[in-house]
N, C-alpha and C. Protein backbone atom coordinates (compact mmCIF):
# COMPACT_ATOMS: atom_id res chain seq x y z
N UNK A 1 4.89 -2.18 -6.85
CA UNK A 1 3.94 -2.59 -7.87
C UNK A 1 3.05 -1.41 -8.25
N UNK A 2 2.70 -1.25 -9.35
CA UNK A 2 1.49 -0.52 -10.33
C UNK A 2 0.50 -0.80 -9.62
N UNK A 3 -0.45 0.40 -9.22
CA UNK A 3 -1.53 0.98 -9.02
C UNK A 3 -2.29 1.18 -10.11
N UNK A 4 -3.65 0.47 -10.23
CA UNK A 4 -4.73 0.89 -11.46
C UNK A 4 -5.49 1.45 -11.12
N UNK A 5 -6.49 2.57 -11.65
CA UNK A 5 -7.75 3.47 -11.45
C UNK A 5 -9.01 2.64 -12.17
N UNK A 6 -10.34 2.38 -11.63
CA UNK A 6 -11.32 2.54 -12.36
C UNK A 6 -11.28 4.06 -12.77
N UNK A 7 -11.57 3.88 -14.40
CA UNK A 7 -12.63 4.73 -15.02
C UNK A 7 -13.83 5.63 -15.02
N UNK A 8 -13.98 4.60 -14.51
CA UNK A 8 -15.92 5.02 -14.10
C UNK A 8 -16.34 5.45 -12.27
N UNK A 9 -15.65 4.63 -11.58
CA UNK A 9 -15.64 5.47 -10.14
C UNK A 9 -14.33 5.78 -9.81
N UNK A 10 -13.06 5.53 -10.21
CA UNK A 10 -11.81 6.06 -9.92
C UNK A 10 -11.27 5.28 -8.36
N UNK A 11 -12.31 4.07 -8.33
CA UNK A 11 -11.53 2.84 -7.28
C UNK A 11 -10.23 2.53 -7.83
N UNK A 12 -9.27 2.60 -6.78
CA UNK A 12 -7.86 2.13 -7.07
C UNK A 12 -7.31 0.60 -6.56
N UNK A 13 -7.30 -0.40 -7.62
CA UNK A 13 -6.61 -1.35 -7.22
C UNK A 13 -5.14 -1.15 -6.50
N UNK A 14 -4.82 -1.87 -5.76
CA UNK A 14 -4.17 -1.85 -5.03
C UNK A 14 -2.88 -3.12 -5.06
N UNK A 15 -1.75 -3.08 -5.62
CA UNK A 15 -1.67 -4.82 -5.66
C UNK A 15 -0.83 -5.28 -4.11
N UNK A 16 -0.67 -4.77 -2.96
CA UNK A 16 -0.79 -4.58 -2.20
C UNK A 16 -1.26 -4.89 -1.13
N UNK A 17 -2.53 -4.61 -1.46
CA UNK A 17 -3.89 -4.98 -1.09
C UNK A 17 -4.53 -6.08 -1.49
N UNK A 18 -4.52 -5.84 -2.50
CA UNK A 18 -5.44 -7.00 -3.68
C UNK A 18 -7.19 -6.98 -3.24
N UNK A 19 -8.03 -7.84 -3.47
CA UNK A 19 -9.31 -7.96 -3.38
C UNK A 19 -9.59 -8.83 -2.50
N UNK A 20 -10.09 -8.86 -1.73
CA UNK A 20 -10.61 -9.91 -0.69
C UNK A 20 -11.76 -10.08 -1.25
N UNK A 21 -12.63 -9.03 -1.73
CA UNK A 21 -14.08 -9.52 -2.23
C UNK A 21 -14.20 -10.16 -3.40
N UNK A 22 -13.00 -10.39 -4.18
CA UNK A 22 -13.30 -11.56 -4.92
C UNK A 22 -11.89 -12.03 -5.46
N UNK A 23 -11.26 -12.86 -3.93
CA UNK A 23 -10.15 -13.68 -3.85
C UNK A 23 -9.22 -13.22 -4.72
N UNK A 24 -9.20 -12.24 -4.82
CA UNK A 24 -7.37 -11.83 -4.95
C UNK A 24 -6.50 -11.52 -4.09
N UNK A 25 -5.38 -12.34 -3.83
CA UNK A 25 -4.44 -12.21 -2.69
C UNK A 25 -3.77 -10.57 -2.85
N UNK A 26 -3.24 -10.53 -1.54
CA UNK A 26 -2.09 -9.27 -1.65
C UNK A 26 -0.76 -9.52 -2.23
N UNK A 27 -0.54 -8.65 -2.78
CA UNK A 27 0.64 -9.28 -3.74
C UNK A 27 0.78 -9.46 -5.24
N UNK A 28 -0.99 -9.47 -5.75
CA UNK A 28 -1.17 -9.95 -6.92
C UNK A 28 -0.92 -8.50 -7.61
N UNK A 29 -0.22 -8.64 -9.20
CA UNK A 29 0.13 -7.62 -9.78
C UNK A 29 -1.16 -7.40 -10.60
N UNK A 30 -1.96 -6.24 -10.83
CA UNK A 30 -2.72 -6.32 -12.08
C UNK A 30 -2.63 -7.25 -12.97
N UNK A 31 -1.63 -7.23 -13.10
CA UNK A 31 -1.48 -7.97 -14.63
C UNK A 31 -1.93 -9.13 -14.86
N UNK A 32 -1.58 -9.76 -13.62
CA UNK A 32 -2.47 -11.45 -13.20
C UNK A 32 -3.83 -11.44 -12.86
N UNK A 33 -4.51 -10.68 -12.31
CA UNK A 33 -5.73 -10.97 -12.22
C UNK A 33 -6.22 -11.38 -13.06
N UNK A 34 -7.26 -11.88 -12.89
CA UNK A 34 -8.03 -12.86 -14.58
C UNK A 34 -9.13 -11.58 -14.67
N UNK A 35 -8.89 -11.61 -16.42
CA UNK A 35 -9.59 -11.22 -17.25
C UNK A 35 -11.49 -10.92 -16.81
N UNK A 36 -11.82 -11.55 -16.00
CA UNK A 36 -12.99 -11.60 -16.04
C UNK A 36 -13.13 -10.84 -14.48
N UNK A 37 -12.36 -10.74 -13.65
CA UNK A 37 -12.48 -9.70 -12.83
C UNK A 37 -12.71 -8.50 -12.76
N UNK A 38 -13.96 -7.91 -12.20
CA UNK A 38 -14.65 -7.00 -11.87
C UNK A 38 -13.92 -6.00 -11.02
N UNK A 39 -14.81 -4.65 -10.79
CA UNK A 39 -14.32 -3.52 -10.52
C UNK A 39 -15.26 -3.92 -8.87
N UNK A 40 -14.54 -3.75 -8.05
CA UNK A 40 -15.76 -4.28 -6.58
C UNK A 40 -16.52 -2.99 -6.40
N UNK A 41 -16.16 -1.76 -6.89
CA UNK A 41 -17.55 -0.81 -6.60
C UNK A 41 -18.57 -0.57 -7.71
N UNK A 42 -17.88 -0.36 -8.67
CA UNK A 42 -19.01 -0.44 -9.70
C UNK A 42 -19.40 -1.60 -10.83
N UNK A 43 -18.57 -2.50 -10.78
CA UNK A 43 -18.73 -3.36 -11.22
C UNK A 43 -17.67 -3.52 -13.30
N UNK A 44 -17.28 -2.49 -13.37
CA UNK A 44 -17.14 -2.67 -14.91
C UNK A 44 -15.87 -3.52 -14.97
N UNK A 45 -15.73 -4.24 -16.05
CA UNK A 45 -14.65 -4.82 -16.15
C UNK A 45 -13.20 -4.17 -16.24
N UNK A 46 -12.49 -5.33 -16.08
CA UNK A 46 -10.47 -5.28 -16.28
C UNK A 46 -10.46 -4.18 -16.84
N UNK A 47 -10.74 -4.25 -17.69
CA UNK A 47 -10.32 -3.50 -19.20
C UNK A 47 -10.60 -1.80 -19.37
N UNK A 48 -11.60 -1.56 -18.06
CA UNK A 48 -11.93 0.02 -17.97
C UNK A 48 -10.87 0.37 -16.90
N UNK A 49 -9.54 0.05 -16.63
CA UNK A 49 -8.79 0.72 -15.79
C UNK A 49 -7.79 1.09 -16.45
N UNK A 50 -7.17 2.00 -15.83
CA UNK A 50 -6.20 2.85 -16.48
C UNK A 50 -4.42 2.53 -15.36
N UNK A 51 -3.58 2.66 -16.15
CA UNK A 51 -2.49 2.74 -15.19
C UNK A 51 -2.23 4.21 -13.89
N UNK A 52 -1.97 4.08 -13.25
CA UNK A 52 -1.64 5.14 -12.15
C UNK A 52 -0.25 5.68 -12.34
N UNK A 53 -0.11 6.87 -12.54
CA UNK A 53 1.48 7.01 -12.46
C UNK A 53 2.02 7.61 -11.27
């Protein structure tokens, strides 16, 4: 699975990993997370991450 970067601190989602701090399982692809999910270090939204290549 695709790895995403924040923007703004360069935290890497993980889908893998996923978020424990705000209930995303491991496993989950970017792509599914909902829209309104946050960046857990700095806070900016979905939409400021970039793909990882």
């Amino acid at each position: 699975m695709t790895k995403y970067r924040c923007t703004v601190c360069d935290y890497i989602y993980d889908p893998a990993v996923g978020d424990d701090t705000q209930g995303i399982d491991p496993g989950t692809a970017f792509e599914n997370i909902p829209d309104t999910w946050r960046c857990p270090v700095c806070g900016v939204p979905k939409s400021d991450f970039v793909k990882e290549d």
